[in-house]
C-alpha atoms as a PDB file:
ATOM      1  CA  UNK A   1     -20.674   5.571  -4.053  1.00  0.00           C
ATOM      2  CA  UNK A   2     -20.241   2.691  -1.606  1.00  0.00           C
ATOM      3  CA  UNK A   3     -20.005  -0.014  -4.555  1.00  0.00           C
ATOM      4  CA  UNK A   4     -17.536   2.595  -6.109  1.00  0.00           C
ATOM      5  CA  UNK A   5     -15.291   2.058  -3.228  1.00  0.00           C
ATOM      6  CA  UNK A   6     -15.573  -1.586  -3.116  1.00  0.00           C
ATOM      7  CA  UNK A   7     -14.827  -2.094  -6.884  1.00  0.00           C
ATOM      8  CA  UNK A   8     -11.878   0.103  -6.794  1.00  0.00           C
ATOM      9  CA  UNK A   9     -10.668  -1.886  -3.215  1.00  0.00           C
ATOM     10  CA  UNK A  10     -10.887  -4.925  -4.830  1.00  0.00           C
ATOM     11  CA  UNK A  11      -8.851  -4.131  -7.659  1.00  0.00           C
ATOM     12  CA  UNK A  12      -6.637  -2.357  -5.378  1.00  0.00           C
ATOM     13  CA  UNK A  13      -6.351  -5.606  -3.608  1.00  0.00           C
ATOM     14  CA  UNK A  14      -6.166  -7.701  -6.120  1.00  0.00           C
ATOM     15  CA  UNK A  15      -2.927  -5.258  -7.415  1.00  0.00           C
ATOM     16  CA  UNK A  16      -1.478  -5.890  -3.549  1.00  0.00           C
ATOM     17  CA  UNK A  17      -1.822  -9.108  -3.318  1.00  0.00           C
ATOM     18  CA  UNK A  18      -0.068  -9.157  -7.389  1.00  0.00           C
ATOM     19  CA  UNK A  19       2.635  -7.273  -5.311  1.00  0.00           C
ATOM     20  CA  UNK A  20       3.416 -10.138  -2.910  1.00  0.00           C
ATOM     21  CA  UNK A  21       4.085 -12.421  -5.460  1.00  0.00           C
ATOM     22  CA  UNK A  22       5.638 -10.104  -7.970  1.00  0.00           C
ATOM     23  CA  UNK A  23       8.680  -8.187  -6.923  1.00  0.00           C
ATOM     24  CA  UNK A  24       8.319  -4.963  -8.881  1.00  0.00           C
ATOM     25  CA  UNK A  25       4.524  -4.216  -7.744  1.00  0.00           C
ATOM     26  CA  UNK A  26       4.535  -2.872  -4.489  1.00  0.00           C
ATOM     27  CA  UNK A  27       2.195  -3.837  -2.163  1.00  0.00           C
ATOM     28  CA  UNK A  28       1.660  -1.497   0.528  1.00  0.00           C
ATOM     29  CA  UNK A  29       0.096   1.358  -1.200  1.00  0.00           C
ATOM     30  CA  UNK A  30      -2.096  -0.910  -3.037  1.00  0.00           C
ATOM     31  CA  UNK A  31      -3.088  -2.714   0.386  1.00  0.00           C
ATOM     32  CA  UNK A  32      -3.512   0.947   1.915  1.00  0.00           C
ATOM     33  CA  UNK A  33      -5.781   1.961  -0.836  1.00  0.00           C
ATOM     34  CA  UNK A  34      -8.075  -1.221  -0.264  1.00  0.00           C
ATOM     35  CA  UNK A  35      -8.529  -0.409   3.624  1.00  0.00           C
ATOM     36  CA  UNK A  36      -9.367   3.464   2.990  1.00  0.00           C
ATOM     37  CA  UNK A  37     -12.119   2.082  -0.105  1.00  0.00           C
ATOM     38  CA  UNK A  38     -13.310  -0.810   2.570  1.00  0.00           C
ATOM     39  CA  UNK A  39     -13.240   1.444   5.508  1.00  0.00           C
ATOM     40  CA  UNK A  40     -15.936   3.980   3.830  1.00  0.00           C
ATOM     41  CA  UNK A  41     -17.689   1.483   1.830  1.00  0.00           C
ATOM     42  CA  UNK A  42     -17.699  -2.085   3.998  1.00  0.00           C
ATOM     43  CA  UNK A  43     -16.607  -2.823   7.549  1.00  0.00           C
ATOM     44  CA  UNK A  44     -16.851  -6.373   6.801  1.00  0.00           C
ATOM     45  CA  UNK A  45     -14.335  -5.967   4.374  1.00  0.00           C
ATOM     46  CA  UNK A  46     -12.157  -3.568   6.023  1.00  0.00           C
ATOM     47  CA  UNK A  47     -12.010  -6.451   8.823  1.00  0.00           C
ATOM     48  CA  UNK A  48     -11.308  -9.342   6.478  1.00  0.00           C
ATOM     49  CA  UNK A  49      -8.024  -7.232   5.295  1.00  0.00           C
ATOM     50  CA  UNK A  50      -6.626  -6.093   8.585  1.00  0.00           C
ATOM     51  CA  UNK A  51      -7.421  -9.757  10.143  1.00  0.00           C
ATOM     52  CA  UNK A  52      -5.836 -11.397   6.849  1.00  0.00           C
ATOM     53  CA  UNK A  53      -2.518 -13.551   7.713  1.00  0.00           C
ATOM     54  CA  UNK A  54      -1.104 -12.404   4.468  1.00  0.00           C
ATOM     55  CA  UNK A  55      -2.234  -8.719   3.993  1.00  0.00           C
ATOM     56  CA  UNK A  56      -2.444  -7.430   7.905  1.00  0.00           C
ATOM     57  CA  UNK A  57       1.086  -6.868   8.715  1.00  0.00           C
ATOM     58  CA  UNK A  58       1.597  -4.658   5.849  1.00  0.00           C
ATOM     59  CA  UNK A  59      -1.048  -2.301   7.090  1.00  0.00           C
ATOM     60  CA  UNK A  60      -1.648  -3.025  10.753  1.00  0.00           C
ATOM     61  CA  UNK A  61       0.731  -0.878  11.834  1.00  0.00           C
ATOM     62  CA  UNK A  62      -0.243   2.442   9.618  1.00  0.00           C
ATOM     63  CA  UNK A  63      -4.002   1.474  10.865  1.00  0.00           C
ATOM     64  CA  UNK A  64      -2.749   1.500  14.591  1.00  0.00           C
ATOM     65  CA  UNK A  65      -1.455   5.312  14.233  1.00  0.00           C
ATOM     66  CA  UNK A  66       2.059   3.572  14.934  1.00  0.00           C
ATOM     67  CA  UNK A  67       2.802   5.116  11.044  1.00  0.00           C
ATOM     68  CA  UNK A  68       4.971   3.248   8.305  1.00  0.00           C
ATOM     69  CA  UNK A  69       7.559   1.143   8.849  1.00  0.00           C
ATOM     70  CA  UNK A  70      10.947   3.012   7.228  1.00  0.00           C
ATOM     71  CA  UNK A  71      11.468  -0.226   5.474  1.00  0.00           C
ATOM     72  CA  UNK A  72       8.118  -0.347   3.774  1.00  0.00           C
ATOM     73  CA  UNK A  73       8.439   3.290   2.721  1.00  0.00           C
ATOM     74  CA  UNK A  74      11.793   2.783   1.188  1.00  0.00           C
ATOM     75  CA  UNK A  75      10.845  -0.560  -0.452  1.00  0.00           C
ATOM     76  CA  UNK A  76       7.608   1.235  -1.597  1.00  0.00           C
ATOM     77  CA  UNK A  77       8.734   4.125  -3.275  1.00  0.00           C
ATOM     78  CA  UNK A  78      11.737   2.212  -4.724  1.00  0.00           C
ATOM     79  CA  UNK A  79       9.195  -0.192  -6.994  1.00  0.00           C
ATOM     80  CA  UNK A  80       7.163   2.580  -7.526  1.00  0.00           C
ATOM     81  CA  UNK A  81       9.925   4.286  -9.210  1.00  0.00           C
ATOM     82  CA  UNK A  82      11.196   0.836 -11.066  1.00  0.00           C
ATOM     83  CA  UNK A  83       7.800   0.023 -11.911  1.00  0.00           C
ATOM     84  CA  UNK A  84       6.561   3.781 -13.731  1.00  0.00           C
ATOM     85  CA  UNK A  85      10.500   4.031 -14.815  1.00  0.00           C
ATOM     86  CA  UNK A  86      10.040   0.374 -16.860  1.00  0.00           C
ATOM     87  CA  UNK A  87       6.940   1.493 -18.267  1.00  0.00           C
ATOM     88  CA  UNK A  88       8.084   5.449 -19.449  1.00  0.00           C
ATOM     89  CA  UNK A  89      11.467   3.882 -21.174  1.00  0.00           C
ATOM     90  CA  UNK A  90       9.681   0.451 -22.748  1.00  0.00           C
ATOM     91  CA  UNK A  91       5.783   0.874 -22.754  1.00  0.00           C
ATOM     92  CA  UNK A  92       4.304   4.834 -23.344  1.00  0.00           C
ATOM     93  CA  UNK A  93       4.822   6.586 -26.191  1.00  0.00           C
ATOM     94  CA  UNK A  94       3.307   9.606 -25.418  1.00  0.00           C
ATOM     95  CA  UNK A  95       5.237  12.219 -23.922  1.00  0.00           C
ATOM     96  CA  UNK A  96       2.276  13.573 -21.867  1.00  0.00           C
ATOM     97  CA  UNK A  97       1.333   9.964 -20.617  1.00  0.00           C
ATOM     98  CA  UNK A  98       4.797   9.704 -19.085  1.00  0.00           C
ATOM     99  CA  UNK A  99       4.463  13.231 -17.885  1.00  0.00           C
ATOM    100  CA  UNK A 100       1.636  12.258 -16.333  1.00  0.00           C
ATOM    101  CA  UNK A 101       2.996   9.113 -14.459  1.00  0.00           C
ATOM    102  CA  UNK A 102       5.701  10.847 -13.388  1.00  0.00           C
ATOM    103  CA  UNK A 103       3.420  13.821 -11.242  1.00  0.00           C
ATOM    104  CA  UNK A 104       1.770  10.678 -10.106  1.00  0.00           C
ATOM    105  CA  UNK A 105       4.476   8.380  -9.256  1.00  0.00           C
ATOM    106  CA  UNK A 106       5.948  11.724  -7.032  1.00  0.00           C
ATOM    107  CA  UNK A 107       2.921  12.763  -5.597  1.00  0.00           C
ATOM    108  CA  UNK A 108       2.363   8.632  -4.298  1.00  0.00           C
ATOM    109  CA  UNK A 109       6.403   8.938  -3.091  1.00  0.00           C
ATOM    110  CA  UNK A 110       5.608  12.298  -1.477  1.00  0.00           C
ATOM    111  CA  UNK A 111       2.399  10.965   0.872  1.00  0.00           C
ATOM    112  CA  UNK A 112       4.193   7.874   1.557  1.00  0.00           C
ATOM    113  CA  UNK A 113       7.413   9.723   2.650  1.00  0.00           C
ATOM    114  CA  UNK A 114       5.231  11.987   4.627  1.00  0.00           C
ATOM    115  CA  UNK A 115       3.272   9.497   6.967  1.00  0.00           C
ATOM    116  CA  UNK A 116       4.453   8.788  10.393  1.00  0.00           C
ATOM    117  CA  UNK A 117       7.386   6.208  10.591  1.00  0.00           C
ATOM    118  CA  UNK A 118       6.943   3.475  12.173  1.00  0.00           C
ATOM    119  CA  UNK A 119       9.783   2.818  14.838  1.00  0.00           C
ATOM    120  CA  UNK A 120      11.376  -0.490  15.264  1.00  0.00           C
ATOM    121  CA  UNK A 121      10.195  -0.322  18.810  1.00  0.00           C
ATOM    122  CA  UNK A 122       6.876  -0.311  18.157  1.00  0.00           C
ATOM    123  CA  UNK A 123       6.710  -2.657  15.095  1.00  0.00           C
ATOM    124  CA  UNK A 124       8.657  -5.403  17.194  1.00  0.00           C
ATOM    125  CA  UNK A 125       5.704  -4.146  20.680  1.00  0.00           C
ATOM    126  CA  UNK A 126       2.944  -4.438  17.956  1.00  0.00           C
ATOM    127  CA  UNK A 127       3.917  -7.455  17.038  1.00  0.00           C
ATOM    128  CA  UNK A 128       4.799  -9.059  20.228  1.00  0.00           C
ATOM    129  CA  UNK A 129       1.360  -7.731  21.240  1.00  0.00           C
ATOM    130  CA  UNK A 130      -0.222  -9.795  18.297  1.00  0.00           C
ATOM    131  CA  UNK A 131       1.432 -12.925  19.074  1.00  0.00           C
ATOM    132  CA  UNK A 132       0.022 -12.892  22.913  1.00  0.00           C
ATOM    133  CA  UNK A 133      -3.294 -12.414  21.762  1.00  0.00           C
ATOM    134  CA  UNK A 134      -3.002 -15.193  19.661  1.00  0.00           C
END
């Protein structure tokens, strides 16, 4: 099960780090999905992500229980949408294929929308915080 979890976090993180460089893949969820595979399948790995330059602010605070920032949900749900939209109108042809990606896309919108937000308080702390320790 462990090298399971690893194979899909790595392709999750591969997707994330796809997202950085390509507008219309979000990045958070896929980022999120690597640290849950990591955290029950490598510590070492789990580690590398959160301590990552690149990848740790879009998860660190989500990790620390501060919750999502409301930015990162809206931005995240937005390409979501745009992203399972573009490929029901111009790349599935079956109707129950785009059925399907649409329970998916609003069941992904749904969790994200339901975490904890993130205030701008405690981003701008947890930040601070990081910066000092540095």
């Amino acid at each position: 099960m462990k090298i399971i979890l690893v194979i899909i976090g790595t392709i999750s993180l591969a997707l994330g780090i796809l997202g950085i460089l390509l507008p219309v893949l979000p990045t958070t969820p896929f980022v999120l999905l690597t640290i849950a595979c990591y955290l029950r399948s490598s510590p070492r790995l789990y580690h590398l992500v959160l301590s990552n330059k690149y990848l740790g602010p879009y998860v660190k605070d989500y990790v620390s229980g501060k919750g999502i920032p409301l930015k990162a949900k809206k931005k995240s749900i937005f390409l979501l949408w745009l992203t399972i939209g573009f490929s029901i109108l111009f790349i599935i042809d079956k109707a129950f294929v785009k059925g399907m990606l649409v329970v998916i896309a609003a069941c992904v919108s749904c969790y994200i929308w339901t975490r904890k937000t993130a205030t701008e308080e405690e981003t701008l702390e947890y930040s601070a915080d990081e910066k000092c320790a540095d």
